[in-house]
PDB file of N, CA and C in Angstrom:
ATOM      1  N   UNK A   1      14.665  10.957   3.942  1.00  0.00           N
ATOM      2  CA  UNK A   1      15.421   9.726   4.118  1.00  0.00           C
ATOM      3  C   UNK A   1      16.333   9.488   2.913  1.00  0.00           C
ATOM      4  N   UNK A   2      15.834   9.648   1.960  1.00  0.00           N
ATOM      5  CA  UNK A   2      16.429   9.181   0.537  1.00  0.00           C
ATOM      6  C   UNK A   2      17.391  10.533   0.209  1.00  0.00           C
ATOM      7  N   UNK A   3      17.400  11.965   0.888  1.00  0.00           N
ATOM      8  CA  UNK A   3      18.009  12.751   0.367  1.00  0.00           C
ATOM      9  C   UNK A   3      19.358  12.809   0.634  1.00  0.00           C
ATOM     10  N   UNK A   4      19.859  11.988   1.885  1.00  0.00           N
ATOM     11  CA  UNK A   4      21.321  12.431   1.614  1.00  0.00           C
ATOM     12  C   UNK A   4      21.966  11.052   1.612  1.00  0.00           C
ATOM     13  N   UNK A   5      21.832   9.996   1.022  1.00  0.00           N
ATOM     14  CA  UNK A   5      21.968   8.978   0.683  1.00  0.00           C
ATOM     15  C   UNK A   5      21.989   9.005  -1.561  1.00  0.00           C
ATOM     16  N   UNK A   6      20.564   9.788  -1.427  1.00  0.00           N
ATOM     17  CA  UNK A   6      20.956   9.360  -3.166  1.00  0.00           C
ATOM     18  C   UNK A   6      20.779  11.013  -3.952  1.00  0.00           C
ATOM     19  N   UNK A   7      20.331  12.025  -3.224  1.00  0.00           N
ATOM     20  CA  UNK A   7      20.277  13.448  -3.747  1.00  0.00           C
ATOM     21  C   UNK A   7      18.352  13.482  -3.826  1.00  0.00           C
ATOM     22  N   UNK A   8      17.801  12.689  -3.569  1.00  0.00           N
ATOM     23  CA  UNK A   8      16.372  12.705  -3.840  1.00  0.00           C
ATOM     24  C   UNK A   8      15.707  13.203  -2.841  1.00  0.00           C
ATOM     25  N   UNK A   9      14.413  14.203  -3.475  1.00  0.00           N
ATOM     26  CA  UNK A   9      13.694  14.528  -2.286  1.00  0.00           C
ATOM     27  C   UNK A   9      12.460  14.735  -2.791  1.00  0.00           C
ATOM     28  N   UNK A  10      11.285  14.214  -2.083  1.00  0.00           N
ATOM     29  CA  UNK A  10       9.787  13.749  -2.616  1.00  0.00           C
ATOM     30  C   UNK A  10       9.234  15.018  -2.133  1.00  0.00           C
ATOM     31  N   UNK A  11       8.062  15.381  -2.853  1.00  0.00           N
ATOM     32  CA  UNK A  11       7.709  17.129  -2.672  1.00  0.00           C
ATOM     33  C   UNK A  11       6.324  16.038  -1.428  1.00  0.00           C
ATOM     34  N   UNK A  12       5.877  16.912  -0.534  1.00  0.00           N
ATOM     35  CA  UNK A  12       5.106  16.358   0.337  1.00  0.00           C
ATOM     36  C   UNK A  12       3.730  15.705  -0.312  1.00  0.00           C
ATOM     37  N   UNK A  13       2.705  16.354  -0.813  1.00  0.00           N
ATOM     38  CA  UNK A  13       1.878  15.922  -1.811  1.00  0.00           C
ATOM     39  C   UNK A  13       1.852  14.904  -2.394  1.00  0.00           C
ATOM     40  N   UNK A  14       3.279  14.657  -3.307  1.00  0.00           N
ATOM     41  CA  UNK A  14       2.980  13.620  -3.754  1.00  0.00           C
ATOM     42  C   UNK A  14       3.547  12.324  -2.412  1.00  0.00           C
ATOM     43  N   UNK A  15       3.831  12.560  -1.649  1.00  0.00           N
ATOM     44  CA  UNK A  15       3.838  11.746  -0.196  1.00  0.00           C
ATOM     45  C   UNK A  15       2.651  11.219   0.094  1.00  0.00           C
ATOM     46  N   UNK A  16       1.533  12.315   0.451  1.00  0.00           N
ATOM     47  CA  UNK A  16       1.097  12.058   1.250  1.00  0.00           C
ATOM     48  C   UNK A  16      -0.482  11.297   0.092  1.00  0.00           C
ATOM     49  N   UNK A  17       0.060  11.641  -0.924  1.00  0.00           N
ATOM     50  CA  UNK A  17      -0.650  10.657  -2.169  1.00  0.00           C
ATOM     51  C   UNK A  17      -0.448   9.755  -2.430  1.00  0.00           C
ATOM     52  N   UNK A  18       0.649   9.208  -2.113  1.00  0.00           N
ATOM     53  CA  UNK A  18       1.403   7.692  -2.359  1.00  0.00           C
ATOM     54  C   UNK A  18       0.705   7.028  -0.880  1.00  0.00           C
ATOM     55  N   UNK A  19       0.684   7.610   0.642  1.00  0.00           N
ATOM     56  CA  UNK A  19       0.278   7.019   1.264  1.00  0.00           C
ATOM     57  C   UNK A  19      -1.038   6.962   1.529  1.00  0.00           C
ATOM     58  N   UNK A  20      -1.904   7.712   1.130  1.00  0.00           N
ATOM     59  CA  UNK A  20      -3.263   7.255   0.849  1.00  0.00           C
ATOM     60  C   UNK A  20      -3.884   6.193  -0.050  1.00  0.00           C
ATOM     61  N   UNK A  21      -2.330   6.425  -0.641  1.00  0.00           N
ATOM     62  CA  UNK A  21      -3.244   5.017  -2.045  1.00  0.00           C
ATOM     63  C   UNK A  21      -2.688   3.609  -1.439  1.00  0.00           C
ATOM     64  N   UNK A  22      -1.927   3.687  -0.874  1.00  0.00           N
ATOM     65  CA  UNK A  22      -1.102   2.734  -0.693  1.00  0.00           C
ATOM     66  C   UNK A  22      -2.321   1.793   0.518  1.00  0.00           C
ATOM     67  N   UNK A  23      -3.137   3.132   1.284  1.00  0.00           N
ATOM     68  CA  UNK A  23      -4.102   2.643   2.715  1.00  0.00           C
ATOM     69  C   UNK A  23      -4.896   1.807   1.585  1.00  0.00           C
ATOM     70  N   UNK A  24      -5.339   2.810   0.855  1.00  0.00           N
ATOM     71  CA  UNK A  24      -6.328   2.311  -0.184  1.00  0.00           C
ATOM     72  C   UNK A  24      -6.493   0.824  -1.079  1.00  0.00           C
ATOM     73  N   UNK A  25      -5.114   0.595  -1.151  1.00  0.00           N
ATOM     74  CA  UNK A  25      -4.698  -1.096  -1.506  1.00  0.00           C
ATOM     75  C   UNK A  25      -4.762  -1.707  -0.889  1.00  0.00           C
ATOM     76  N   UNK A  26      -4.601  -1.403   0.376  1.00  0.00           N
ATOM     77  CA  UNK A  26      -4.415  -2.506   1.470  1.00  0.00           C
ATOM     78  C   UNK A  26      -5.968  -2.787   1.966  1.00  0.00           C
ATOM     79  N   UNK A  27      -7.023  -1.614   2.129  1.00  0.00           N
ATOM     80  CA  UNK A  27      -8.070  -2.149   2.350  1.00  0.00           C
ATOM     81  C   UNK A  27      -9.199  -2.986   1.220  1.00  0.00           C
ATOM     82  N   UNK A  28      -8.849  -2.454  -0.066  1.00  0.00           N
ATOM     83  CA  UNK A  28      -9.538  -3.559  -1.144  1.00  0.00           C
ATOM     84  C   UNK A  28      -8.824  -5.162  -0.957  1.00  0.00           C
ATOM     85  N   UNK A  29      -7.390  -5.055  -0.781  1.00  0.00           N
ATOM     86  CA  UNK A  29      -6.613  -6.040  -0.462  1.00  0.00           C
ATOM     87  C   UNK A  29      -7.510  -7.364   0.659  1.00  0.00           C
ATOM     88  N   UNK A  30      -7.774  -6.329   1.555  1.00  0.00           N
ATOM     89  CA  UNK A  30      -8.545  -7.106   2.822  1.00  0.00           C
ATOM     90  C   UNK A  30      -9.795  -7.818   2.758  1.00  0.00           C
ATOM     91  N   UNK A  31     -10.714  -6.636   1.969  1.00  0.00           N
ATOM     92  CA  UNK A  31     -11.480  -7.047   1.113  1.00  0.00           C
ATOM     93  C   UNK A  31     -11.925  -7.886   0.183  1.00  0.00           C
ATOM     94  N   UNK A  32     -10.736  -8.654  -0.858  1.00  0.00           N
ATOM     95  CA  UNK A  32     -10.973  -9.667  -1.616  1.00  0.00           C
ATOM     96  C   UNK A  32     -10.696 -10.730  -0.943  1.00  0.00           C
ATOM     97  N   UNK A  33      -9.859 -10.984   0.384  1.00  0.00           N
ATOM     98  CA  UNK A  33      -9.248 -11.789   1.193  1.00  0.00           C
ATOM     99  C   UNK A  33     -10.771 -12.222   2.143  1.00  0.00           C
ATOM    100  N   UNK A  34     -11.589 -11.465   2.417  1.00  0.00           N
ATOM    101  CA  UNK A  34     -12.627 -11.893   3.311  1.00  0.00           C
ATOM    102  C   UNK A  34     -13.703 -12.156   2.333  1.00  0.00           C
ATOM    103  N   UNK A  35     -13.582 -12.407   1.020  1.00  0.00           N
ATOM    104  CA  UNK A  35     -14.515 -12.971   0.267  1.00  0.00           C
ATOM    105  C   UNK A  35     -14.001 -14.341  -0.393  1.00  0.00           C
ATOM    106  N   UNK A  36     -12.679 -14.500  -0.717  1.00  0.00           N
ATOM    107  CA  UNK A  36     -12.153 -15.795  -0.832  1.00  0.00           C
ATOM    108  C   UNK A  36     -12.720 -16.825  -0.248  1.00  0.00           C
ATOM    109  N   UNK A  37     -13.221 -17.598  -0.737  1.00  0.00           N
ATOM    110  CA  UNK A  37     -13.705 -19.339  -0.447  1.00  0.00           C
ATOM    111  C   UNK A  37     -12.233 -19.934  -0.612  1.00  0.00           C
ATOM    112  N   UNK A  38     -11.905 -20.843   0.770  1.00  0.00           N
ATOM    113  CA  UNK A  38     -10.448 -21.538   0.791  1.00  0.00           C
ATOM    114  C   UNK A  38     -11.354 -23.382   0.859  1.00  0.00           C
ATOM    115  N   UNK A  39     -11.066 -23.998  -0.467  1.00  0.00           N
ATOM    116  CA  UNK A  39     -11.598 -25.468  -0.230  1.00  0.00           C
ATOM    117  C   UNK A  39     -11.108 -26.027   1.607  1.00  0.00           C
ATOM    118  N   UNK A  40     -12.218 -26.846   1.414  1.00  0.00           N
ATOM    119  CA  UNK A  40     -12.007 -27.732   2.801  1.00  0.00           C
ATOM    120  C   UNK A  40     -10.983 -28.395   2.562  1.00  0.00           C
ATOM    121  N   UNK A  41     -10.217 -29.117   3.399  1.00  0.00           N
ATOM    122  CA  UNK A  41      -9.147 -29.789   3.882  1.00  0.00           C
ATOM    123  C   UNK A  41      -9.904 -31.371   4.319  1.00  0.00           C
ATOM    124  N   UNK A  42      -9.629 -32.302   3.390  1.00  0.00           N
ATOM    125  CA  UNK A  42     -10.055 -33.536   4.043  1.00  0.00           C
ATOM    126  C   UNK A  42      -8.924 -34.530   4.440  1.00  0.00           C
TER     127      UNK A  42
END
């Protein structure tokens, strides 16, 4: 996508390392979100 727009081109590896970590954030992400206490609303 980025290669014939800016000359860049991502070797696959580190691709497919960026998108594992990226799963990987999103599920700790989810994680601190279903332990959050949100005060009551009076």
């Amino acid at each position: 996508m980025f290669e014939p727009a800016f000359g860049l081109m991502l070797r696959p590896e580190i691709a497919a390392l960026s998108m594992s970590g990226s799963s990987v954030i999103v599920a700790v992400n989810a994680l601190a979100l279903k332990r959050l206490r949100l005060p009551a609303v009076t």
